[in-house]
PDB file of N, CA and C in Angstrom:
ATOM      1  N   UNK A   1      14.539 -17.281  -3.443  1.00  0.00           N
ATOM      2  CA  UNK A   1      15.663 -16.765  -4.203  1.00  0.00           C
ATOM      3  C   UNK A   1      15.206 -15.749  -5.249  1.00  0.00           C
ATOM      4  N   UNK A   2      14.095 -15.770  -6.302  1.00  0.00           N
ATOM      5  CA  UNK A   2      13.812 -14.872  -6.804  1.00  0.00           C
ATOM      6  C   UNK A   2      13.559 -13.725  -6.205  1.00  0.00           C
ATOM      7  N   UNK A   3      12.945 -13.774  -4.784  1.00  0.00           N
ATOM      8  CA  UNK A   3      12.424 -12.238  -3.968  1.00  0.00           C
ATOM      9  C   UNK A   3      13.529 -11.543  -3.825  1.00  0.00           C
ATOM     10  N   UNK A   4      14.820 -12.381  -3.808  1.00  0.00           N
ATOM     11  CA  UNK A   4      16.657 -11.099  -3.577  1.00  0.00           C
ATOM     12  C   UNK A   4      16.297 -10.668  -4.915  1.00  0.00           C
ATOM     13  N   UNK A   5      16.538 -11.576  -5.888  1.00  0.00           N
ATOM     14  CA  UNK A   5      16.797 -11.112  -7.009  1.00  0.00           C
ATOM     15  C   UNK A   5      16.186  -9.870  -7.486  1.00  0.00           C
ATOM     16  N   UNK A   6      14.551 -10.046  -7.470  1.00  0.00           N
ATOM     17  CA  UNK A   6      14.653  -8.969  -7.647  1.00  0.00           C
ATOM     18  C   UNK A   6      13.856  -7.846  -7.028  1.00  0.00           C
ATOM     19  N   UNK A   7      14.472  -8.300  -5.214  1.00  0.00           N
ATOM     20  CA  UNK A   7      14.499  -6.920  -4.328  1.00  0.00           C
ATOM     21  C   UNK A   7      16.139  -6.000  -5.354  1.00  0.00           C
ATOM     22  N   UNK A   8      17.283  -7.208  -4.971  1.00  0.00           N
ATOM     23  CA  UNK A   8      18.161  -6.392  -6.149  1.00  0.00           C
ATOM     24  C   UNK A   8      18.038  -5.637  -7.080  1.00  0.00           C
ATOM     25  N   UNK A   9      17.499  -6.111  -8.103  1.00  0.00           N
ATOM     26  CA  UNK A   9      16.803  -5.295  -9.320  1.00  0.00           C
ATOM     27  C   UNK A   9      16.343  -4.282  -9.332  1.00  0.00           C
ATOM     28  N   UNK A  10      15.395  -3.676  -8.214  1.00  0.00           N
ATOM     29  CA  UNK A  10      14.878  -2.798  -7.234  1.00  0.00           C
ATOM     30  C   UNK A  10      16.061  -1.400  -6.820  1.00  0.00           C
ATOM     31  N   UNK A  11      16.626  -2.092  -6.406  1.00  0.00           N
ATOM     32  CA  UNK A  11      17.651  -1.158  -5.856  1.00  0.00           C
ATOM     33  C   UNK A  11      18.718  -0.512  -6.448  1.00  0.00           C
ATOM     34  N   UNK A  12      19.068  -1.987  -7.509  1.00  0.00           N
ATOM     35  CA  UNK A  12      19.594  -0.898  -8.519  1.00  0.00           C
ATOM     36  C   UNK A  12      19.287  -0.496  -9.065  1.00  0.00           C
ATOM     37  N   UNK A  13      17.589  -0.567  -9.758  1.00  0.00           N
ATOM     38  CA  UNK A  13      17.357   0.645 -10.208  1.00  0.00           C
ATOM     39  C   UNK A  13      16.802   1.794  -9.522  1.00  0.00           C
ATOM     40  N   UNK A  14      16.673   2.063  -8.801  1.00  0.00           N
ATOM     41  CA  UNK A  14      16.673   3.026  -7.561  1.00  0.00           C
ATOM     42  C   UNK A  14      17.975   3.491  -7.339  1.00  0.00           C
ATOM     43  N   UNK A  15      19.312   3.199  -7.538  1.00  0.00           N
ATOM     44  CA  UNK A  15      20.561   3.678  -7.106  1.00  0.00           C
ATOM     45  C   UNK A  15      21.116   4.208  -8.010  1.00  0.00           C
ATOM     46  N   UNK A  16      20.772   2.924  -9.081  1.00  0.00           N
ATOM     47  CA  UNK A  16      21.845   3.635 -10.084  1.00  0.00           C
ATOM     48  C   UNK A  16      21.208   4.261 -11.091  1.00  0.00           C
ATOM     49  N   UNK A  17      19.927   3.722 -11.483  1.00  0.00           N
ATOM     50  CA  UNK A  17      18.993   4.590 -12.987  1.00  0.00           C
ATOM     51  C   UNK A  17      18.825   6.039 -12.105  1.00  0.00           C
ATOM     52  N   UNK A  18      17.959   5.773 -10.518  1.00  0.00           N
ATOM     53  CA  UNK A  18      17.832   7.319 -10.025  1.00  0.00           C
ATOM     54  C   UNK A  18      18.814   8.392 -10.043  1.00  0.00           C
ATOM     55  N   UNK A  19      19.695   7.651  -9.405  1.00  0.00           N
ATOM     56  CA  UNK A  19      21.242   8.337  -9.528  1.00  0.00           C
ATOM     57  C   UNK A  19      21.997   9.089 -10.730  1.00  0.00           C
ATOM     58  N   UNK A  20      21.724   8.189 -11.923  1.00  0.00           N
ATOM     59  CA  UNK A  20      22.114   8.867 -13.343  1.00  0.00           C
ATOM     60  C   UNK A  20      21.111  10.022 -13.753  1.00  0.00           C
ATOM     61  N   UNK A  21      19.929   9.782 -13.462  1.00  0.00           N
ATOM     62  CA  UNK A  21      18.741  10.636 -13.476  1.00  0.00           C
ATOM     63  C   UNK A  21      19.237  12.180 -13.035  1.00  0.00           C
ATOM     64  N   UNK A  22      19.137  11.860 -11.424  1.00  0.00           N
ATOM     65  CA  UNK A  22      19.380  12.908 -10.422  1.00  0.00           C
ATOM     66  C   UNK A  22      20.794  13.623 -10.630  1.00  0.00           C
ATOM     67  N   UNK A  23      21.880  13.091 -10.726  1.00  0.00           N
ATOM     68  CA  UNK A  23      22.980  13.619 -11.441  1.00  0.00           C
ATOM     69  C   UNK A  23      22.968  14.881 -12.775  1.00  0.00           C
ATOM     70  N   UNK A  24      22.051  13.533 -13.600  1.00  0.00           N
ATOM     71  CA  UNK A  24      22.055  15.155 -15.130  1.00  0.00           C
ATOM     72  C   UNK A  24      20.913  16.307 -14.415  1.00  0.00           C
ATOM     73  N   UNK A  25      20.026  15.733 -13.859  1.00  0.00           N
ATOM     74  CA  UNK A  25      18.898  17.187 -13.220  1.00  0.00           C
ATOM     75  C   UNK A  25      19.706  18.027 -12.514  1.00  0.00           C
ATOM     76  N   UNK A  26      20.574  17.711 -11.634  1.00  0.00           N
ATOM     77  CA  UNK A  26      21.728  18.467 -10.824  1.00  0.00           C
ATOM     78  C   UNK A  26      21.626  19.394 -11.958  1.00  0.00           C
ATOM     79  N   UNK A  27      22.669  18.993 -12.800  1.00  0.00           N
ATOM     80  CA  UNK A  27      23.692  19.882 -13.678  1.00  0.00           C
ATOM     81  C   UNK A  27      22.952  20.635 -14.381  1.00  0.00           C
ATOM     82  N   UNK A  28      21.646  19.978 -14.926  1.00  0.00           N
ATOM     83  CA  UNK A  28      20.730  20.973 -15.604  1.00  0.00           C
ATOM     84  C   UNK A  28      20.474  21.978 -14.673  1.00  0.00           C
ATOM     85  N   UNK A  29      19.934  21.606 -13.703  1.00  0.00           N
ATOM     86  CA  UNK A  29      19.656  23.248 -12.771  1.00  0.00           C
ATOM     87  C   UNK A  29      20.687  23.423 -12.354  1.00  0.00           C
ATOM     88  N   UNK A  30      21.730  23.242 -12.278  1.00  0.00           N
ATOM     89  CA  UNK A  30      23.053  24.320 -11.902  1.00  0.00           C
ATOM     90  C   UNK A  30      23.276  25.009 -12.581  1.00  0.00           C
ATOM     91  N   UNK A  31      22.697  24.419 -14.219  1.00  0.00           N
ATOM     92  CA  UNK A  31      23.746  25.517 -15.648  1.00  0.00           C
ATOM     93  C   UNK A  31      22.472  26.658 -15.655  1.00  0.00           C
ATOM     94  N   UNK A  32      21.309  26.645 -15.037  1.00  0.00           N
ATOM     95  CA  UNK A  32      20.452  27.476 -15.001  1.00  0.00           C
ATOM     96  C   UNK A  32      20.352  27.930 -14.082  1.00  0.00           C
ATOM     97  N   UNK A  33      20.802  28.083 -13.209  1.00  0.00           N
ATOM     98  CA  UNK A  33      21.187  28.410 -11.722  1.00  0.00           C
ATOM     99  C   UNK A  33      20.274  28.324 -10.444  1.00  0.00           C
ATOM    100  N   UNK A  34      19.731  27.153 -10.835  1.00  0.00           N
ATOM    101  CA  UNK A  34      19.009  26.797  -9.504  1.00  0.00           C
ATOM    102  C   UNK A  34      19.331  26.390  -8.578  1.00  0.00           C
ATOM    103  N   UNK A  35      19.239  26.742  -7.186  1.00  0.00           N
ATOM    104  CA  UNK A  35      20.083  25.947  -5.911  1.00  0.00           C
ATOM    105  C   UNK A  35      19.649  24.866  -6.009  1.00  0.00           C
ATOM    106  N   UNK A  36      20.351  24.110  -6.476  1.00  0.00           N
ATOM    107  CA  UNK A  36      20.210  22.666  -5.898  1.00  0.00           C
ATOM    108  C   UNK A  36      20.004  21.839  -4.683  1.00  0.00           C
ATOM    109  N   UNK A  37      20.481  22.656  -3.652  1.00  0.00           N
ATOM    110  CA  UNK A  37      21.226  22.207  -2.434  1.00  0.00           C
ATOM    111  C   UNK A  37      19.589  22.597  -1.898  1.00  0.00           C
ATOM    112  N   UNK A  38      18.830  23.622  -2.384  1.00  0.00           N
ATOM    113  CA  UNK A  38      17.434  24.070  -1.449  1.00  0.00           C
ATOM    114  C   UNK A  38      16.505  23.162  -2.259  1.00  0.00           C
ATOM    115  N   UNK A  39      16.616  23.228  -3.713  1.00  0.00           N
ATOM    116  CA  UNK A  39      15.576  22.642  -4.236  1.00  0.00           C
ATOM    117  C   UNK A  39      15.700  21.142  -4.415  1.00  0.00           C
ATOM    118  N   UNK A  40      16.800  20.102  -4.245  1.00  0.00           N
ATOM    119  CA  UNK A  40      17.250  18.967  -4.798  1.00  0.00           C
ATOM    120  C   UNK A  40      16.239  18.157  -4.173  1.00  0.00           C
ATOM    121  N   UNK A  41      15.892  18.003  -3.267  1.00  0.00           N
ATOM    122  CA  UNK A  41      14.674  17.167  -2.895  1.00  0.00           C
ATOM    123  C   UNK A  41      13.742  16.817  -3.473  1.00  0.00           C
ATOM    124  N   UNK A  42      13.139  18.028  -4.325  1.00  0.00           N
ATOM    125  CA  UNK A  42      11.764  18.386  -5.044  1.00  0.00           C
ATOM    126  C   UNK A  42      12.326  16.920  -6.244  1.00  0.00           C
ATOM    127  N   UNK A  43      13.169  17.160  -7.086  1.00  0.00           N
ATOM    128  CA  UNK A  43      13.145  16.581  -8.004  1.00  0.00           C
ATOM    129  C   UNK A  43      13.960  14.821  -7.873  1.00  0.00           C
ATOM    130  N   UNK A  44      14.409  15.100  -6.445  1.00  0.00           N
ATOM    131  CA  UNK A  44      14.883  13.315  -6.026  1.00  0.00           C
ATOM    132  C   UNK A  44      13.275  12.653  -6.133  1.00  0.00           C
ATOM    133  N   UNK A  45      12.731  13.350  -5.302  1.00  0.00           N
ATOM    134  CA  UNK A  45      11.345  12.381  -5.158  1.00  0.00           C
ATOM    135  C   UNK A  45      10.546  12.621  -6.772  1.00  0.00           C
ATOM    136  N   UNK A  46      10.678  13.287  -7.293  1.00  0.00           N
ATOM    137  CA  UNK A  46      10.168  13.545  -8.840  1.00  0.00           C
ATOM    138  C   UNK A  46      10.579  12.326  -9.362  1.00  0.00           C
ATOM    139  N   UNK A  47      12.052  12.202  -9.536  1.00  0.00           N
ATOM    140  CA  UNK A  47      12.223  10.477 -10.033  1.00  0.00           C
ATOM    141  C   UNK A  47      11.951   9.769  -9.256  1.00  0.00           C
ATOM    142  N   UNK A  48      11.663   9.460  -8.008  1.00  0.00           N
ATOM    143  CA  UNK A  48      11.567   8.212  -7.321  1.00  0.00           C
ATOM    144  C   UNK A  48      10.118   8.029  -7.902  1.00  0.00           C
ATOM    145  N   UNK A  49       9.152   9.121  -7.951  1.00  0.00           N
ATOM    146  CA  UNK A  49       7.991   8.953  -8.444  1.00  0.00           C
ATOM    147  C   UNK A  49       7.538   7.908  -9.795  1.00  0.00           C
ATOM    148  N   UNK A  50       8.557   8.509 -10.481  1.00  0.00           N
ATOM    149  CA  UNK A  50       8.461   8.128 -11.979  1.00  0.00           C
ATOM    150  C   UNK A  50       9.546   6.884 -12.034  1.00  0.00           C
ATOM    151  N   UNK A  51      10.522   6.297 -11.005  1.00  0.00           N
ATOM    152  CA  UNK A  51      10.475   5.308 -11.362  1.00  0.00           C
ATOM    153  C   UNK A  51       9.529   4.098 -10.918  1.00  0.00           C
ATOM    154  N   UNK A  52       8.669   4.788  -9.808  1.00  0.00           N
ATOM    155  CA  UNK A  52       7.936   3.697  -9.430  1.00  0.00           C
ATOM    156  C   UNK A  52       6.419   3.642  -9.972  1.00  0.00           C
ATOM    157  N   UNK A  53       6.336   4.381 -10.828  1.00  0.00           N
ATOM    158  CA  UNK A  53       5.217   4.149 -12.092  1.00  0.00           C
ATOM    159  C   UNK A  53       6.037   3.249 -12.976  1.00  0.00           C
ATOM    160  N   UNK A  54       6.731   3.488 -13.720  1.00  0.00           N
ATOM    161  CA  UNK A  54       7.598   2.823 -14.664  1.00  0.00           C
ATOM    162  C   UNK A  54       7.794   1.523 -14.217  1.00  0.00           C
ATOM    163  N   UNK A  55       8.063   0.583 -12.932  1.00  0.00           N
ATOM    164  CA  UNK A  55       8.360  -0.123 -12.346  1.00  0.00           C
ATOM    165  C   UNK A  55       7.003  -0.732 -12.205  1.00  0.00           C
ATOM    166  N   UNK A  56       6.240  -0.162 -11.752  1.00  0.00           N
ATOM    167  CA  UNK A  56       5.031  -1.025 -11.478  1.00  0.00           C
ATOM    168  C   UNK A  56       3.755  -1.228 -12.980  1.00  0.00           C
ATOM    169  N   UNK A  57       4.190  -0.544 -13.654  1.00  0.00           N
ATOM    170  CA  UNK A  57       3.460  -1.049 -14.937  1.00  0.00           C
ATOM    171  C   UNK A  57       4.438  -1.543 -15.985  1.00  0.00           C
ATOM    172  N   UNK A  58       5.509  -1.460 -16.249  1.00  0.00           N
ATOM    173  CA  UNK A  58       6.328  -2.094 -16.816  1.00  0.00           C
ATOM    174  C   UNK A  58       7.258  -2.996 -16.656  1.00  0.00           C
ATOM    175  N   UNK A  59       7.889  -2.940 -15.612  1.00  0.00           N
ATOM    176  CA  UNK A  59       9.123  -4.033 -15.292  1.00  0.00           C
ATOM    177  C   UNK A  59       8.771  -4.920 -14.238  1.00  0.00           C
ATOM    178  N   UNK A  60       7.957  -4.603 -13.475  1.00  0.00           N
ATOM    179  CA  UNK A  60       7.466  -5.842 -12.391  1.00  0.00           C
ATOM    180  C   UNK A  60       6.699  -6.758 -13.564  1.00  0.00           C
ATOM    181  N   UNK A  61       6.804  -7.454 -14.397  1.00  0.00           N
ATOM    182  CA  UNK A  61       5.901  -7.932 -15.258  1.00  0.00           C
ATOM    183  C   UNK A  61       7.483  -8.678 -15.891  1.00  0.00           C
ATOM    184  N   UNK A  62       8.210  -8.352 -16.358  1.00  0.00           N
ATOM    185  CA  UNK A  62       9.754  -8.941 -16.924  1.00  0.00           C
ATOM    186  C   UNK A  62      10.731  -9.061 -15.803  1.00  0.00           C
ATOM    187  N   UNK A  63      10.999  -9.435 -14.800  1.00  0.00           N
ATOM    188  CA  UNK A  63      11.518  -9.800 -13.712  1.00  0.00           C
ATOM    189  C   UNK A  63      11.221 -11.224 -12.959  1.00  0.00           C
ATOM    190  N   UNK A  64      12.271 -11.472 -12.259  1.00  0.00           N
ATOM    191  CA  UNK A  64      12.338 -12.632 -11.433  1.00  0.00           C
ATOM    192  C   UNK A  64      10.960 -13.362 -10.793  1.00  0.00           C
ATOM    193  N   UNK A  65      10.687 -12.343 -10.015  1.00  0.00           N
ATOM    194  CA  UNK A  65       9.513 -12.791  -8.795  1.00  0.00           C
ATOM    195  C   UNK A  65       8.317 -13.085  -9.549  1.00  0.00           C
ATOM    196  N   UNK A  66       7.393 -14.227  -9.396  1.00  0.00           N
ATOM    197  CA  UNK A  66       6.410 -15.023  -9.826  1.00  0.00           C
ATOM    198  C   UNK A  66       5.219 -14.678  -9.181  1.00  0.00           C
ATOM    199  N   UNK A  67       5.089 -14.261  -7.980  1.00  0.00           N
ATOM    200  CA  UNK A  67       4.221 -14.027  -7.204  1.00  0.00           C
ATOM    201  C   UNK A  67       2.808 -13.725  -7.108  1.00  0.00           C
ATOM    202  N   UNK A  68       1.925 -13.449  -5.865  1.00  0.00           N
ATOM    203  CA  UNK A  68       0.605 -12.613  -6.293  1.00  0.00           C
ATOM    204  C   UNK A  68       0.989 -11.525  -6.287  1.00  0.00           C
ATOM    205  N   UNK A  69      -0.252 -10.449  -6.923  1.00  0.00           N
ATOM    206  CA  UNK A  69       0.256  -8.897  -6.305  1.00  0.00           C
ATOM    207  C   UNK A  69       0.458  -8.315  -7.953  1.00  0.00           C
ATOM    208  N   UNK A  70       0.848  -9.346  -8.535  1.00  0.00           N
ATOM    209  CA  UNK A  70       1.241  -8.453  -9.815  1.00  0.00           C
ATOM    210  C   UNK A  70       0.270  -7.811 -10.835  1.00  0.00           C
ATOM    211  N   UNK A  71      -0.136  -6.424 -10.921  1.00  0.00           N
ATOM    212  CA  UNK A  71      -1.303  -6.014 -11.610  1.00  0.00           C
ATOM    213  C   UNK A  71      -0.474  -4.188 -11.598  1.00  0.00           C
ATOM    214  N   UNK A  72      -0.952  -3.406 -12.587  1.00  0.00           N
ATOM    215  CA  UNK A  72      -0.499  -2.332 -13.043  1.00  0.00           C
ATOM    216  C   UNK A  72      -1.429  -1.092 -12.111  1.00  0.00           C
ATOM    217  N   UNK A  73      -0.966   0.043 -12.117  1.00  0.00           N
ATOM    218  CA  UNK A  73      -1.587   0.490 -11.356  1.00  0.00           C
ATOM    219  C   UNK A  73      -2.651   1.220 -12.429  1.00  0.00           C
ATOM    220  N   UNK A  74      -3.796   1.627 -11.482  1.00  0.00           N
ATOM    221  CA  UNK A  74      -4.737   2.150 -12.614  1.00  0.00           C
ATOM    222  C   UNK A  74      -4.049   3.547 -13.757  1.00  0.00           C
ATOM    223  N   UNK A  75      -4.950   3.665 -14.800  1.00  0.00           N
ATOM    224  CA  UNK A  75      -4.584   4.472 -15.473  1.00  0.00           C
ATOM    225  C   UNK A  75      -4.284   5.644 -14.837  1.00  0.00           C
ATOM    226  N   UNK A  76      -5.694   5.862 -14.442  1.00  0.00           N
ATOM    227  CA  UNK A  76      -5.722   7.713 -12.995  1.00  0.00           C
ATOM    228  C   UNK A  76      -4.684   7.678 -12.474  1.00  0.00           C
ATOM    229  N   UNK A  77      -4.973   6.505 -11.881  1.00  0.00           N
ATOM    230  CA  UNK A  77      -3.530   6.824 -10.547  1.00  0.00           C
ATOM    231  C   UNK A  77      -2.233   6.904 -10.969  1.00  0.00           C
ATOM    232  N   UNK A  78      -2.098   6.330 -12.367  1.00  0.00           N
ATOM    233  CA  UNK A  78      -0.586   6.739 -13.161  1.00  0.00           C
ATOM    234  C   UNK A  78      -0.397   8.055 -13.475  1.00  0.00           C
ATOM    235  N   UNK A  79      -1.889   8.758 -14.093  1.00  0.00           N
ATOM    236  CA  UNK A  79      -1.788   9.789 -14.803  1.00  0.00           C
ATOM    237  C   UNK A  79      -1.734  11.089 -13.747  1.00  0.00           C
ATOM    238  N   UNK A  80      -2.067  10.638 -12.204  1.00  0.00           N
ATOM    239  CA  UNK A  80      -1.773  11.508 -11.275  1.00  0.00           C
ATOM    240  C   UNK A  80      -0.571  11.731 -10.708  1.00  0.00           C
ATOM    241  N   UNK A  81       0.463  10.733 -11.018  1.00  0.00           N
ATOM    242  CA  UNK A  81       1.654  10.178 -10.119  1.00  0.00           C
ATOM    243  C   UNK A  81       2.487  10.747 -11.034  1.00  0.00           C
ATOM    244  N   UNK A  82       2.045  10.917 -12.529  1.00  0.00           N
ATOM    245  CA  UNK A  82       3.204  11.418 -13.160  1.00  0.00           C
ATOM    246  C   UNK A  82       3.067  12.812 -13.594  1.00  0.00           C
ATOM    247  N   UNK A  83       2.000  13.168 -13.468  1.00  0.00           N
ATOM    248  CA  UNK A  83       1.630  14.974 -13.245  1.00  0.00           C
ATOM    249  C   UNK A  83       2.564  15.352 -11.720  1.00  0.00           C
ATOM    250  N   UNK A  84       1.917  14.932 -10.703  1.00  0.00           N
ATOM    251  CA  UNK A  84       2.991  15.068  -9.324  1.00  0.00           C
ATOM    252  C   UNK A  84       4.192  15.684  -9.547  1.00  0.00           C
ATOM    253  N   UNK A  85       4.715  14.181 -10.482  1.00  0.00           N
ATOM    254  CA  UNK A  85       6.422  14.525 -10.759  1.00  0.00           C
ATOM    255  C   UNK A  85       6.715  15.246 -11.721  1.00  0.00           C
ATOM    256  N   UNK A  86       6.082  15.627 -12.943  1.00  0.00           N
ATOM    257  CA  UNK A  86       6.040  16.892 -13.698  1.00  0.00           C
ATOM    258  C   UNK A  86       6.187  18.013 -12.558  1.00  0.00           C
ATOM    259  N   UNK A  87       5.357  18.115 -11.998  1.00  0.00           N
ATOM    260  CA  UNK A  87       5.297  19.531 -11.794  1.00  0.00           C
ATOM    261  C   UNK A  87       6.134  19.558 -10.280  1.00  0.00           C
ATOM    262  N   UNK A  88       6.596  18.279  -9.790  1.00  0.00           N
ATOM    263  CA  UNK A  88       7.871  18.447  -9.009  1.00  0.00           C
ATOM    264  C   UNK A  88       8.880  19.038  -9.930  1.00  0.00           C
ATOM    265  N   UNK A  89       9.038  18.605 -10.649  1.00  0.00           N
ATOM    266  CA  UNK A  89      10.233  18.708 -11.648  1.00  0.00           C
ATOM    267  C   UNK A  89      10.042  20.088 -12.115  1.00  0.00           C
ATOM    268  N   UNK A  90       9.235  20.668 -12.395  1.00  0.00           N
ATOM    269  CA  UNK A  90       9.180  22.319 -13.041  1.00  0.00           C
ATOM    270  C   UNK A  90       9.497  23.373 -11.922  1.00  0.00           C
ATOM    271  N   UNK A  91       8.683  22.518 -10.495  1.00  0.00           N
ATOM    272  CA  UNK A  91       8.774  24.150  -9.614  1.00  0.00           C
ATOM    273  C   UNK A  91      10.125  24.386  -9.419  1.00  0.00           C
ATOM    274  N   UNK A  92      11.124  24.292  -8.826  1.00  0.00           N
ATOM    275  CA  UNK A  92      12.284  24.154  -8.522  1.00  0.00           C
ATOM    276  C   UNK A  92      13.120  25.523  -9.554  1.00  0.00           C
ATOM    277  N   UNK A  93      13.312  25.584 -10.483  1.00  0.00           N
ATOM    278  CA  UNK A  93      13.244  26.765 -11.559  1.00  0.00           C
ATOM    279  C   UNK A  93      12.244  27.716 -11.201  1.00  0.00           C
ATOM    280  N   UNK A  94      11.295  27.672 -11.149  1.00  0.00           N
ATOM    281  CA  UNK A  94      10.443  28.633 -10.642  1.00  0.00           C
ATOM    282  C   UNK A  94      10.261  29.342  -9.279  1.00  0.00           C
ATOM    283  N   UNK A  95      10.589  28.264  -8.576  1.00  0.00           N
ATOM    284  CA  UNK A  95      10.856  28.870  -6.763  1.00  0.00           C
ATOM    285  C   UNK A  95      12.039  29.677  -7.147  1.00  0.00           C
ATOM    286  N   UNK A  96      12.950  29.113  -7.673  1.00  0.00           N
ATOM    287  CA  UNK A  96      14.325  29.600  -7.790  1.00  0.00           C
ATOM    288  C   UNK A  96      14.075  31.394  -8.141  1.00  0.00           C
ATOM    289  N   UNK A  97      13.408  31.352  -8.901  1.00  0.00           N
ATOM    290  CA  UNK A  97      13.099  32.733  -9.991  1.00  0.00           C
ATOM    291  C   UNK A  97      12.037  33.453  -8.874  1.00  0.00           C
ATOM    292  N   UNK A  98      11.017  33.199  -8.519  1.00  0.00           N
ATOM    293  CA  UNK A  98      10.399  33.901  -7.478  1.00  0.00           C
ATOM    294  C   UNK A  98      11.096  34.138  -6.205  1.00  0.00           C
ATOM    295  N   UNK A  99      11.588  33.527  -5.645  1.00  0.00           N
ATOM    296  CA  UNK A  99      12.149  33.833  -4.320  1.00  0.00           C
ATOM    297  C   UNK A  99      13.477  34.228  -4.377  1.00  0.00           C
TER     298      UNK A  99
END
């Protein structure tokens, strides 16, 4: 019963935190006029990135499931995962402007 719980937990924050996320990034690059529709990908996976750093060093630790498995990911590998999504998150404006 804890593993629904919080596979749940999971998903909504994946649905709905990504979703509120991905929503204001929309509008931000629309009011700056970035296609969204070419670039929106770049920055979906930008948050999926960053919520699953956020998730795996912070909230898998305050949640339901008791399990093995639970350990943070290394520092590097955080500090690479969230450069990734930085600079997912920047090109998109910039493709926009070059091409």
């Amino acid at each position: 019963m804890r593993f629904l719980l919080e596979f749940l937990r999971i998903i909504f924050l994946i649905i709905v935190v990504g979703g509120v996320l991905g929503y204001m990034l929309e509008g931000m690059y629309a009011a700056i006029g970035v296609d969204t529709r070419t670039y929106g990908w770049m920055f979906m996976i930008a948050i999926l990135i960053l919520l699953f750093v956020f998730y795996r060093n912070k909230l898998q630790f305050d949640g339901w499931y008791k399990g093995k498995g639970k350990e943070k990911l290394t520092k590097r590998t955080s500090k690479i995962l969230v450069v990734l999504s930085v600079s997912l998150l920047l090109l998109p404006p910039i493709l926009n402007i070059a091409f």
